[in-house]
Protein backbone atom coordinates (compact mmCIF):
# COMPACT_ATOMS: atom_id res chain seq x y z
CA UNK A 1 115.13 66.44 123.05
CA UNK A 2 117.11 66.58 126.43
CA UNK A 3 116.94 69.64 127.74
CA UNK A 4 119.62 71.73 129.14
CA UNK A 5 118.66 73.64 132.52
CA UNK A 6 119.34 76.79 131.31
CA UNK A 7 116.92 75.69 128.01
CA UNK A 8 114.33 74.76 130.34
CA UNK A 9 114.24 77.76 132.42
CA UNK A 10 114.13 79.88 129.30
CA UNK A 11 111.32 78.18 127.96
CA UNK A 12 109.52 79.26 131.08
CA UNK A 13 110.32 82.26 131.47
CA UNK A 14 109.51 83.33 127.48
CA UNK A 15 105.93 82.04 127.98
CA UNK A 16 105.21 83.45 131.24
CA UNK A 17 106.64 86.62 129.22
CA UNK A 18 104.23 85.81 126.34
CA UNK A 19 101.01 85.71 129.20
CA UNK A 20 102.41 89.23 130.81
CA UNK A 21 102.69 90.88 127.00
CA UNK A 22 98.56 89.54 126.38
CA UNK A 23 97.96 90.88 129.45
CA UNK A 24 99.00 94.22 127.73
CA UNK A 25 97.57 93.25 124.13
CA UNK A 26 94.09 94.81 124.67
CA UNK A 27 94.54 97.32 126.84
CA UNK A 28 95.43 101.42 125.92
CA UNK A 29 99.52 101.16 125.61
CA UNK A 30 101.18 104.29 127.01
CA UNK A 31 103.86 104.81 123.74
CA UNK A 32 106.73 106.49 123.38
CA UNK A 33 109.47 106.85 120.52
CA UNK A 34 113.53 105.84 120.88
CA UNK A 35 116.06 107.96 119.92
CA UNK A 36 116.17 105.33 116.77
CA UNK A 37 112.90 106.72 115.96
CA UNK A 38 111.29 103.12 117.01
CA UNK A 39 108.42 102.72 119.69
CA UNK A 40 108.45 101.47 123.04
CA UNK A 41 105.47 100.47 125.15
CA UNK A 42 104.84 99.98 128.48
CA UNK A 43 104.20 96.43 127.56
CA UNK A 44 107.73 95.92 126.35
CA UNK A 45 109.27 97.50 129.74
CA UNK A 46 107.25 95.61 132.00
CA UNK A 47 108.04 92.45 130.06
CA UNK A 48 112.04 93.16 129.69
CA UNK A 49 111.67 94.16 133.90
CA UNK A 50 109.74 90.45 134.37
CA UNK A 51 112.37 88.26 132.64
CA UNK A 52 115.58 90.13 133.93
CA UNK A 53 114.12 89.26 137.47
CA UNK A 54 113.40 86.20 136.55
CA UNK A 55 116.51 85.21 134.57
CA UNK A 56 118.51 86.62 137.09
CA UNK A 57 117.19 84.90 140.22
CA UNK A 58 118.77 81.48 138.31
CA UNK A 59 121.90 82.48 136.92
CA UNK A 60 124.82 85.17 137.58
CA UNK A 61 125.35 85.91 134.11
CA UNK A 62 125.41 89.16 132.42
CA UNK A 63 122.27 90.61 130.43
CA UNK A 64 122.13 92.55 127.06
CA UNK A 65 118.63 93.54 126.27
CA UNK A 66 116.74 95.95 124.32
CA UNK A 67 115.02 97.52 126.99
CA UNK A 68 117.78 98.17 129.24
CA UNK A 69 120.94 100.14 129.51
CA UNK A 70 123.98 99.12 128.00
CA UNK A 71 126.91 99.45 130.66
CA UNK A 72 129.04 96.85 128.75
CA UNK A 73 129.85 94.97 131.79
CA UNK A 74 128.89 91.82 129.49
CA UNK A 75 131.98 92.20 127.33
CA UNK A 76 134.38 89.37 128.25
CA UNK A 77 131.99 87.56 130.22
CA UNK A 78 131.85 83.82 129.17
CA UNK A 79 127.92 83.69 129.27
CA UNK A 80 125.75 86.24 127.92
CA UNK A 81 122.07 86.06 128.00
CA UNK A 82 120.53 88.48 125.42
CA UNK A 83 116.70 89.74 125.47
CA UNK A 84 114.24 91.32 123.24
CA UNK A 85 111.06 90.96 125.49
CA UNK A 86 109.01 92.43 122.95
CA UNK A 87 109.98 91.87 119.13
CA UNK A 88 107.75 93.56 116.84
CA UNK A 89 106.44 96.74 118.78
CA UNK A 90 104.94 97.97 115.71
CA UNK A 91 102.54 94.74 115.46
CA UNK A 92 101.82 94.23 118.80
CA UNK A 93 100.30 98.03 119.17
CA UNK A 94 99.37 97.21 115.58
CA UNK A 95 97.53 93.89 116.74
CA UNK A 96 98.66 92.08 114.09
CA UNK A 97 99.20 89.06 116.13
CA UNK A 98 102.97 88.59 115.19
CA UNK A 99 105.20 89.49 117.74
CA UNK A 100 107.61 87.56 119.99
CA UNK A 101 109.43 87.01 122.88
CA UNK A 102 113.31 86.31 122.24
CA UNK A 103 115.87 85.03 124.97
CA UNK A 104 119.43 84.23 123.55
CA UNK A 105 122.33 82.22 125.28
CA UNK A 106 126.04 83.27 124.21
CA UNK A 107 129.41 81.26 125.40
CA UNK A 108 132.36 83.04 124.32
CA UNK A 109 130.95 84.97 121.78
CA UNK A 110 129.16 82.20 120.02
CA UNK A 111 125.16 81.59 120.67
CA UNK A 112 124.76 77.76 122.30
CA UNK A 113 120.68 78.37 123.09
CA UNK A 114 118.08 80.08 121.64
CA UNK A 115 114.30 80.57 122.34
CA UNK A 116 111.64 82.82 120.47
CA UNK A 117 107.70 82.15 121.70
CA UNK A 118 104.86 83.78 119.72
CA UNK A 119 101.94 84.49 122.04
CA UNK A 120 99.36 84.92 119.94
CA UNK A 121 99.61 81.03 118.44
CA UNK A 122 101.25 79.26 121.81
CA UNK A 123 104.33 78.53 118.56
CA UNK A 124 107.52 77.89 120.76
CA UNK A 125 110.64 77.37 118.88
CA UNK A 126 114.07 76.59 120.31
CA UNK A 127 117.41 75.45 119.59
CA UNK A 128 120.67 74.36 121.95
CA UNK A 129 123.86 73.42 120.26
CA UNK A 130 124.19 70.57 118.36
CA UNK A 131 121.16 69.07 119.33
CA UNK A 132 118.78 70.46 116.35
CA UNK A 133 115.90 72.82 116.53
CA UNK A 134 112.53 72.24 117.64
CA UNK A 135 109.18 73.65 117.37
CA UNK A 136 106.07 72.87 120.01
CA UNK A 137 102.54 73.96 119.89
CA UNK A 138 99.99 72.44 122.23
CA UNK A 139 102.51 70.69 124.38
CA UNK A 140 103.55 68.26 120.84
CA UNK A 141 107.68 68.55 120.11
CA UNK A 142 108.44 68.16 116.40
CA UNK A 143 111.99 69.20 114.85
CA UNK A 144 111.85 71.61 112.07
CA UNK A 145 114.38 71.63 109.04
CA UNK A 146 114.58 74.00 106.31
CA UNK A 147 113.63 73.65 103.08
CA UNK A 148 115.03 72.36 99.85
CA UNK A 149 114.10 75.12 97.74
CA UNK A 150 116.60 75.75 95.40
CA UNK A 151 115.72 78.51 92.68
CA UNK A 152 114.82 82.20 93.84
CA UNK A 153 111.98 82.46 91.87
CA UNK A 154 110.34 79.57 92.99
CA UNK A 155 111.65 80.31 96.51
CA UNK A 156 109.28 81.80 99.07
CA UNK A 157 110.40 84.86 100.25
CA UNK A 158 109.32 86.88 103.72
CA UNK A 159 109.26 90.90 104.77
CA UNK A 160 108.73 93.22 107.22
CA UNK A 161 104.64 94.56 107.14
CA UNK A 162 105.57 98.12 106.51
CA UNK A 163 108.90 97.94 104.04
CA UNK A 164 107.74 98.61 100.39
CA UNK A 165 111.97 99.32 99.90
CA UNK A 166 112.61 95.44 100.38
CA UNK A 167 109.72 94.51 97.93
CA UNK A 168 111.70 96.42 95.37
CA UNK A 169 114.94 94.98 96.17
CA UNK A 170 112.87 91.46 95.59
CA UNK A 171 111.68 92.07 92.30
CA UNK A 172 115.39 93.48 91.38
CA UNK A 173 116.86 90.45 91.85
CA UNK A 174 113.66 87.71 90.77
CA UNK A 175 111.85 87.07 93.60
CA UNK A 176 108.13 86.06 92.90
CA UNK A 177 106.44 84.83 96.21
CA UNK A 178 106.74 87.28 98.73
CA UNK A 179 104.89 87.34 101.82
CA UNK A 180 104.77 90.29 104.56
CA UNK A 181 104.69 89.59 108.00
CA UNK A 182 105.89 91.43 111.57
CA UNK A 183 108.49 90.50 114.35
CA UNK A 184 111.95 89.76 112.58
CA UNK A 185 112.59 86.48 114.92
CA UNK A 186 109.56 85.13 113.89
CA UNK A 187 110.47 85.51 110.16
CA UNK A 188 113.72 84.09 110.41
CA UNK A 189 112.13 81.04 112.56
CA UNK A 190 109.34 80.55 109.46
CA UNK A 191 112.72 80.20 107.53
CA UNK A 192 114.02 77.65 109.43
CA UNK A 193 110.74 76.11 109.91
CA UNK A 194 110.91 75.66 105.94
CA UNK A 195 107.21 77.81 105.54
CA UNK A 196 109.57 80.35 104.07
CA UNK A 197 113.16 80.15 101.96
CA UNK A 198 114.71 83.39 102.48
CA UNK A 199 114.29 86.86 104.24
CA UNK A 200 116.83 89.87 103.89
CA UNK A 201 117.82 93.30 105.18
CA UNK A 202 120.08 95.41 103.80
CA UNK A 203 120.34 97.95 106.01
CA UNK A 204 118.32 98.13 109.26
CA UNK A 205 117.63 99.22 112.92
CA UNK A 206 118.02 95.77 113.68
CA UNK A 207 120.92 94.56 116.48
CA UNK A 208 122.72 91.59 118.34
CA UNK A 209 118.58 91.03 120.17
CA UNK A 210 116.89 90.52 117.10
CA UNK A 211 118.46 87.87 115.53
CA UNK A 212 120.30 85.96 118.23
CA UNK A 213 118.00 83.38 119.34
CA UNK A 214 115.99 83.41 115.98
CA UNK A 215 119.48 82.77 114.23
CA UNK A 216 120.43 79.94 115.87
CA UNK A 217 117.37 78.19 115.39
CA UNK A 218 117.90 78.54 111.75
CA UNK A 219 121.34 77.24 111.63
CA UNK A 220 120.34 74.40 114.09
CA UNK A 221 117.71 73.39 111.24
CA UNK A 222 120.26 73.45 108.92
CA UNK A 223 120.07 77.25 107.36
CA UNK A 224 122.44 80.16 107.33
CA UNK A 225 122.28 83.53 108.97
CA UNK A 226 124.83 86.11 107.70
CA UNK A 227 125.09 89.82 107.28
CA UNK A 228 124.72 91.30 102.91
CA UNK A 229 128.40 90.59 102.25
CA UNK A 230 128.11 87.14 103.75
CA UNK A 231 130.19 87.22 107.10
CA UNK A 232 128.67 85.51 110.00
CA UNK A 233 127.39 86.89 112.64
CA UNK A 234 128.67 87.69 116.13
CA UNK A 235 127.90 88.48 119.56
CA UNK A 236 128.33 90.43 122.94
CA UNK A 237 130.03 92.70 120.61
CA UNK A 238 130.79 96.12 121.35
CA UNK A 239 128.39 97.49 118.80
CA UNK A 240 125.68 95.36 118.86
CA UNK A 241 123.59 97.40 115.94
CA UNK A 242 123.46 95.14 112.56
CA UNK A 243 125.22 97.81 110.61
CA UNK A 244 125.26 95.08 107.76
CA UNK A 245 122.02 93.93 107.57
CA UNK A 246 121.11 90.36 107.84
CA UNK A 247 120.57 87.76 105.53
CA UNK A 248 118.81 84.65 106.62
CA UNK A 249 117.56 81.53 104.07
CA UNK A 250 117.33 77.71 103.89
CA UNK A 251 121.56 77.56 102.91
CA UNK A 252 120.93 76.56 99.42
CA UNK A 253 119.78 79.73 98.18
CA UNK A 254 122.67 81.53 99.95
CA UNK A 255 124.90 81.56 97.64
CA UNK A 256 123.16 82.70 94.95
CA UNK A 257 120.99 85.26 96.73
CA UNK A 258 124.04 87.19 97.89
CA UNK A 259 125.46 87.40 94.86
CA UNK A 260 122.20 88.73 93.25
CA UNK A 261 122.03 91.26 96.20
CA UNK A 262 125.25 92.17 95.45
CA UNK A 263 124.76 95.50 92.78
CA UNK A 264 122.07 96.30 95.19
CA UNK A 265 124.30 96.11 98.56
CA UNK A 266 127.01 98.22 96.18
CA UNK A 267 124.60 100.82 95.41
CA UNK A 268 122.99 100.84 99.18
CA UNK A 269 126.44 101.30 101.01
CA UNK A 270 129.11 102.70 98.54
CA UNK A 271 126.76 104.93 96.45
């Protein structure tokens, strides 16, 4: 695939991110805990510090990341980069091996780019608009494409390491293959890789960073991203939190997976 310049760039910078976080992956992290009751590492802020440098010695646009202040200078800007240098905390202190890097492009409120790298494996994934999404390990390009799966309880479902409340909700609505695994971008990228069917939230710490660049690779190979009562996502909003949770599968299953969510999504938000 032709590249776009700002594609390329961000390919660059997310692995020379990925290099800085290993640097970090066996040495003692210095930890502390957000006022979301989340961690943060000194890992993650020297890796947000690296590509805000970086990203900003190419382009003028504005920056939402994780790591950083919000002074919502970004709101109304045409471009948008957004940036989770570190997603899954938890596994990377954990050393579970799954954790990523995530850079996002938004125009006008709509993603055009995406890229999410997973250190661990060298597993690049990326996505620009219209162009289809892509996955390289060991310098080899292949596109990716969901799967056909069509039936939840054939379908293979992922979730977070540590959420036995989501396993519950699974076997609630018929889900049979369920695998756990860390870093919410790299879920939703085994989605649209087709190695998984379907993953879901239904309510979550989870904002605008963690499913930006992730989401648009899925929809690039041909999925859907949504929030539990099925409305798209959207960006450089004013709240960026995921109040709504997230729904992300192969766009088959959709359908019917929301609607089998749906006495659980009643129960969860209007008691």
């Amino acid at each position: 695939m032709e590249k776009s310049n700002e594609l390329k760039i961000a390919i660059e910078i997310a692995k020379e991110a990925g290099e800085l976080l290993l640097q970090y992956y066996d040495t003692e992290l210095s930890i502390e805990t957000k006022e979301n009751n989340t961690p943060v590492s000194n890992a993650d802020l020297a890796t947000n510090d690296f590509i805000l440098k970086k990203l900003r010695e190419h382009f003028p646009y504005s920056i939402l990341s994780e790591e950083s202040v919000d002074d919502n200078n970004r709101l109304g800007k045409e471009f948008v980069w957004l940036v989770d240098p570190l997603d899954g905390t938890k596994d990377f202190i954990e050393k579970t091996g799954e954790f990523t890097v995530v850079i996002g492009l938004v125009q006008n409120n709509q993603l055009i780019m995406g890229v999410v790298y997973r250190p661990t494996t060298k597993e690049l994934y990326y996505a620009q608009k219209g162009k289809g999404a892509f996955m390289e390990v060991g310098g080899i390009e292949k596109r990716i494409t969901v799967s056909k799966a069509e039936s939840i309880a054939d379908a293979r479902f992922t979730v977070s390491r540590m959420d036995q409340k989501h396993l519950d909700y699974m076997d609630q609505i018929g889900v049979v293959n369920k695998m756990r695994m860390g870093s919410a971008a790299l879920k939703i990228c085994k989605v649209a890789q087709g190695d998984y069917d379907a993953y879901f939230v239904l309510k979550s710490r989870m904002s605008e960073w963690d499913d930006c660049a992730a989401g648009f690779i899925l929809a690039e190979a041909g999925g859907i991203l949504s929030n539990v009562f099925g409305d798209p996502m959207l960006y450089n909003q004013e709240n960026v939190s995921r109040t709504k949770g997230t729904v992300a599968s192969n766009g088959v299953l959709h359908k019917d997976l929301l609607e089998r969510m749906h006495p659980i999504v009643e129960k969860e938000y209007f008691g």
